[in-house]
N, C-alpha and C. Protein backbone atom coordinates (compact mmCIF):
# COMPACT_ATOMS: atom_id res chain seq x y z
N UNK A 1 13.37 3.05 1.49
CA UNK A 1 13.56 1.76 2.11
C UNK A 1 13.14 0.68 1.12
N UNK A 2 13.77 0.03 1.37
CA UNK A 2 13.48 -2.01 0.50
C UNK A 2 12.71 -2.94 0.90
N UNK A 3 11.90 -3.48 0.74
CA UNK A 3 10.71 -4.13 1.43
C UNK A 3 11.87 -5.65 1.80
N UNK A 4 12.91 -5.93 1.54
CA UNK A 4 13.73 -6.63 2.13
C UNK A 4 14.21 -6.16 3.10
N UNK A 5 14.16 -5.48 4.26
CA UNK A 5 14.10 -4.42 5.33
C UNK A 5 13.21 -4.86 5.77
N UNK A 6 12.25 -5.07 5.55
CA UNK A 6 10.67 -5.51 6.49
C UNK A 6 10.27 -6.85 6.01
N UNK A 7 11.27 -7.46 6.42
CA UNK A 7 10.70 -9.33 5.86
C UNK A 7 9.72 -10.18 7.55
N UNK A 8 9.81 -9.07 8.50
CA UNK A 8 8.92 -9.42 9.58
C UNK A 8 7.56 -9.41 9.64
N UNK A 9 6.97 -8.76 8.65
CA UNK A 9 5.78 -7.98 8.37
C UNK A 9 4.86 -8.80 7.86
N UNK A 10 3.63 -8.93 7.85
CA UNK A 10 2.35 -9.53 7.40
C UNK A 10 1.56 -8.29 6.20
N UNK A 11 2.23 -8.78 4.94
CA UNK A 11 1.77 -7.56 3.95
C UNK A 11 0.04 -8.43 3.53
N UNK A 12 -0.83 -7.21 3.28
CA UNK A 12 -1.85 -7.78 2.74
C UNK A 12 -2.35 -6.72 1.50
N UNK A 13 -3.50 -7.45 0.99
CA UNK A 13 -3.68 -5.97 -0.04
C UNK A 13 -5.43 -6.57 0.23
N UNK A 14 -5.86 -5.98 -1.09
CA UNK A 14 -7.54 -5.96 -0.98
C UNK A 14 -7.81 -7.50 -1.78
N UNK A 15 -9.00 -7.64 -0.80
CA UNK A 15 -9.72 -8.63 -1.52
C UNK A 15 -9.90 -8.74 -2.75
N UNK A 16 -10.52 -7.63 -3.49
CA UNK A 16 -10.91 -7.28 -5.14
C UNK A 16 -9.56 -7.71 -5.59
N UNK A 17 -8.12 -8.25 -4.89
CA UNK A 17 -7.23 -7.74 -6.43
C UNK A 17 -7.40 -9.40 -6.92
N UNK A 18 -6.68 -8.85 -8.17
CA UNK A 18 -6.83 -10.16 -8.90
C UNK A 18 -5.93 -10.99 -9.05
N UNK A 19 -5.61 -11.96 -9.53
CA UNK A 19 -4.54 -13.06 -9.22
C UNK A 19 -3.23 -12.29 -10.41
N UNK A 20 -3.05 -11.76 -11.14
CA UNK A 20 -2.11 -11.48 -12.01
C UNK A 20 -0.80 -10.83 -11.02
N UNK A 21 -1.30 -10.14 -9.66
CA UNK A 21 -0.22 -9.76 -8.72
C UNK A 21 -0.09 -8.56 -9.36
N UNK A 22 -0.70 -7.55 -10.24
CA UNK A 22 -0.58 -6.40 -10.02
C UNK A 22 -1.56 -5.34 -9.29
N UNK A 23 -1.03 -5.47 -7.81
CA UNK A 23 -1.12 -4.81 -6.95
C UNK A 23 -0.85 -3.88 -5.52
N UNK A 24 -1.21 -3.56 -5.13
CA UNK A 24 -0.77 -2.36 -3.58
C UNK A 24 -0.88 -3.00 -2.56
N UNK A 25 -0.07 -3.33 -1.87
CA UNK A 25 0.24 -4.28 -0.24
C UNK A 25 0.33 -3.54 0.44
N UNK A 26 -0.35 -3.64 1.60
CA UNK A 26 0.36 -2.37 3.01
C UNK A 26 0.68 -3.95 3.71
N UNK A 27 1.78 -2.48 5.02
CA UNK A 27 2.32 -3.96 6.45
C UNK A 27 1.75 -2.49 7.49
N UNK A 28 1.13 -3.33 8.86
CA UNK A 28 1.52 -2.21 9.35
C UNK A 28 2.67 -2.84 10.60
N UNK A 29 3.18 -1.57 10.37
CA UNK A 29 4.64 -1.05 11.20
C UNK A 29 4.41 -0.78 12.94
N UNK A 30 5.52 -1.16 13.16
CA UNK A 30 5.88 -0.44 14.85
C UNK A 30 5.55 0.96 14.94
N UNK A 31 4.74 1.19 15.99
CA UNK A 31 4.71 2.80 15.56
C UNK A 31 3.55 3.55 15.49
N UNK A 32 2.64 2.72 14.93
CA UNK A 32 1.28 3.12 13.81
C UNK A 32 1.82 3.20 12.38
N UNK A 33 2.88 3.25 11.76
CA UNK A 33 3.16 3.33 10.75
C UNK A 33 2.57 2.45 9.78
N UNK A 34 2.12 2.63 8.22
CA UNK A 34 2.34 2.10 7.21
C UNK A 34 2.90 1.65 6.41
N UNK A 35 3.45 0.45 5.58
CA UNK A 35 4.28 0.31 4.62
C UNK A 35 3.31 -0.13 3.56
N UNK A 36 3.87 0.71 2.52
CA UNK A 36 3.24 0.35 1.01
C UNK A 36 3.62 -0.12 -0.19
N UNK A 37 3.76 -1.35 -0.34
CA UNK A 37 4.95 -1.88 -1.73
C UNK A 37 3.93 -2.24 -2.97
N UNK A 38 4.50 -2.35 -4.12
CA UNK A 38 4.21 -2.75 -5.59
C UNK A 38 3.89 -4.63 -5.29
N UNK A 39 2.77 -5.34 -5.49
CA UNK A 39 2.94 -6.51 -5.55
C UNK A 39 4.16 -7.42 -6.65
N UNK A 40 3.96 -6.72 -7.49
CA UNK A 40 5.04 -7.12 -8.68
C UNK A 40 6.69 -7.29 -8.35
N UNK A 41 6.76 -6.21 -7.68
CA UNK A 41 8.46 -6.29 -7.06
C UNK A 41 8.12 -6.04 -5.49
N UNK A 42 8.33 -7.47 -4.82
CA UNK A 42 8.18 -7.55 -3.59
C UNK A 42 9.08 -7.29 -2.86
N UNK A 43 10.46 -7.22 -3.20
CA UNK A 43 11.84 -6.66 -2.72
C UNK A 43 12.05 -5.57 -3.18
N UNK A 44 11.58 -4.98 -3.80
CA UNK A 44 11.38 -3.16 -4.38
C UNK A 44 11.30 -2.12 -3.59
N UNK A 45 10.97 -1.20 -3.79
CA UNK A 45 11.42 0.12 -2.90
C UNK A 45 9.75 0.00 -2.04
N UNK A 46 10.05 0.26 -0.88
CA UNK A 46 8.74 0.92 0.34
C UNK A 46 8.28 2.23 0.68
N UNK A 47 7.03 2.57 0.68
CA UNK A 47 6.62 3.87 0.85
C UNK A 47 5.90 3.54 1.81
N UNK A 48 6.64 4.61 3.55
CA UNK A 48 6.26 4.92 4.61
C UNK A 48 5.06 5.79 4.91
N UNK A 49 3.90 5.65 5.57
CA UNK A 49 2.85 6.58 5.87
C UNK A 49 2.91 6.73 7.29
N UNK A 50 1.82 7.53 7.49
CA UNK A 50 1.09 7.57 9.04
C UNK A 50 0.02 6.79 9.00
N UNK A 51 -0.78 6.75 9.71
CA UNK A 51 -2.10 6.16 9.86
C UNK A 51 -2.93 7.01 9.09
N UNK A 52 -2.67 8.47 9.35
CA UNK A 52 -3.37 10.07 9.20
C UNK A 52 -3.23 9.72 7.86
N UNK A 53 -1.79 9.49 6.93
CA UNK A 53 -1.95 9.70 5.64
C UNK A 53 -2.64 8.69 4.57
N UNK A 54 -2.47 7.80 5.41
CA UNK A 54 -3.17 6.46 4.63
C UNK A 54 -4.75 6.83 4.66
N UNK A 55 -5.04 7.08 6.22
CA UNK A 55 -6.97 7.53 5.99
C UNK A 55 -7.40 8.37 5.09
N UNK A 56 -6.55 9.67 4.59
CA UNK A 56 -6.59 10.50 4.03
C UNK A 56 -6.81 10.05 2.56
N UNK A 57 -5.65 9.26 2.37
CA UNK A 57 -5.56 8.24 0.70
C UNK A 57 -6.64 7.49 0.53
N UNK A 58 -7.39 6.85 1.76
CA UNK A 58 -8.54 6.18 1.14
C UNK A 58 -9.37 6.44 1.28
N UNK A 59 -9.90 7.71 2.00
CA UNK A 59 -11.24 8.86 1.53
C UNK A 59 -11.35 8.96 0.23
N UNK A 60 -10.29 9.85 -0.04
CA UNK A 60 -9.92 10.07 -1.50
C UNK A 60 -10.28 9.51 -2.55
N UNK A 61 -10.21 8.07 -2.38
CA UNK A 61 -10.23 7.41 -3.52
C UNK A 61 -11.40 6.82 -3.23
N UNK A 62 -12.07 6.80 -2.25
CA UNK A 62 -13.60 6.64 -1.95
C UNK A 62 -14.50 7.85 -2.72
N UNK A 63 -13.57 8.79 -1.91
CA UNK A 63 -14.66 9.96 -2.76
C UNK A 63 -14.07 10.28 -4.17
N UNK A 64 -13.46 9.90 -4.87
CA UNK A 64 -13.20 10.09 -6.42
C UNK A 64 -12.31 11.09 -6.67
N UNK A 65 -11.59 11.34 -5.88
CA UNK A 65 -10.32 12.40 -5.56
C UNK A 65 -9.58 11.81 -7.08
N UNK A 66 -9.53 10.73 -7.33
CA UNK A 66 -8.44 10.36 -8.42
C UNK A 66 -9.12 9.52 -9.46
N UNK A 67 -10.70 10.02 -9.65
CA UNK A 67 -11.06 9.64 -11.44
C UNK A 67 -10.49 9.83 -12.22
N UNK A 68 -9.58 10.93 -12.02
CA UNK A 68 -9.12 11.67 -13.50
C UNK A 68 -8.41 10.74 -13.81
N UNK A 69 -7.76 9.78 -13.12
CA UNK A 69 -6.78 9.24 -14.02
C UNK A 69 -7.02 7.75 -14.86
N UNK A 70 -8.48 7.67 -14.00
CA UNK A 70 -9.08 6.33 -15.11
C UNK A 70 -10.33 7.16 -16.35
N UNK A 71 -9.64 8.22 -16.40
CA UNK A 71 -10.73 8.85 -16.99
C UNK A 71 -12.17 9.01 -16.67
């Protein structure tokens, strides 16, 4: 999906990001659903969650599930 598809939506991201706009927006959806877009390309492609998968994603990265990739 195209985040031009969901121009109804109230996208937000985290406080911490920084003004350059490279960052992760969720909307949430009808449903319980998630939407997750690139700040950079705001009409760019959308990645659908659950509620379940999103909690899951930010344990994770609470608990350090994904150091490896900042080294």
């Amino acid at each position: 999906m195209r985040a031009t598809g969901l121009s109804s939506v109230a996208w937000t991201k985290s406080s911490h990001s920084n003004a350059t706009g490279n960052c992760v927006e969720l909307a949430e959806l009808p449903g319980g659903r998630v939407a997750m877009r690139n700040s950079r390309d705001p009409q760019g492609p959308v990645l659908i969650y659950t509620r379940d998968e999103i909690a899951a994603f930010v344990a994770g990265a609470r608990g350090g599930d994904f150091d490896f990739f900042i080294g």
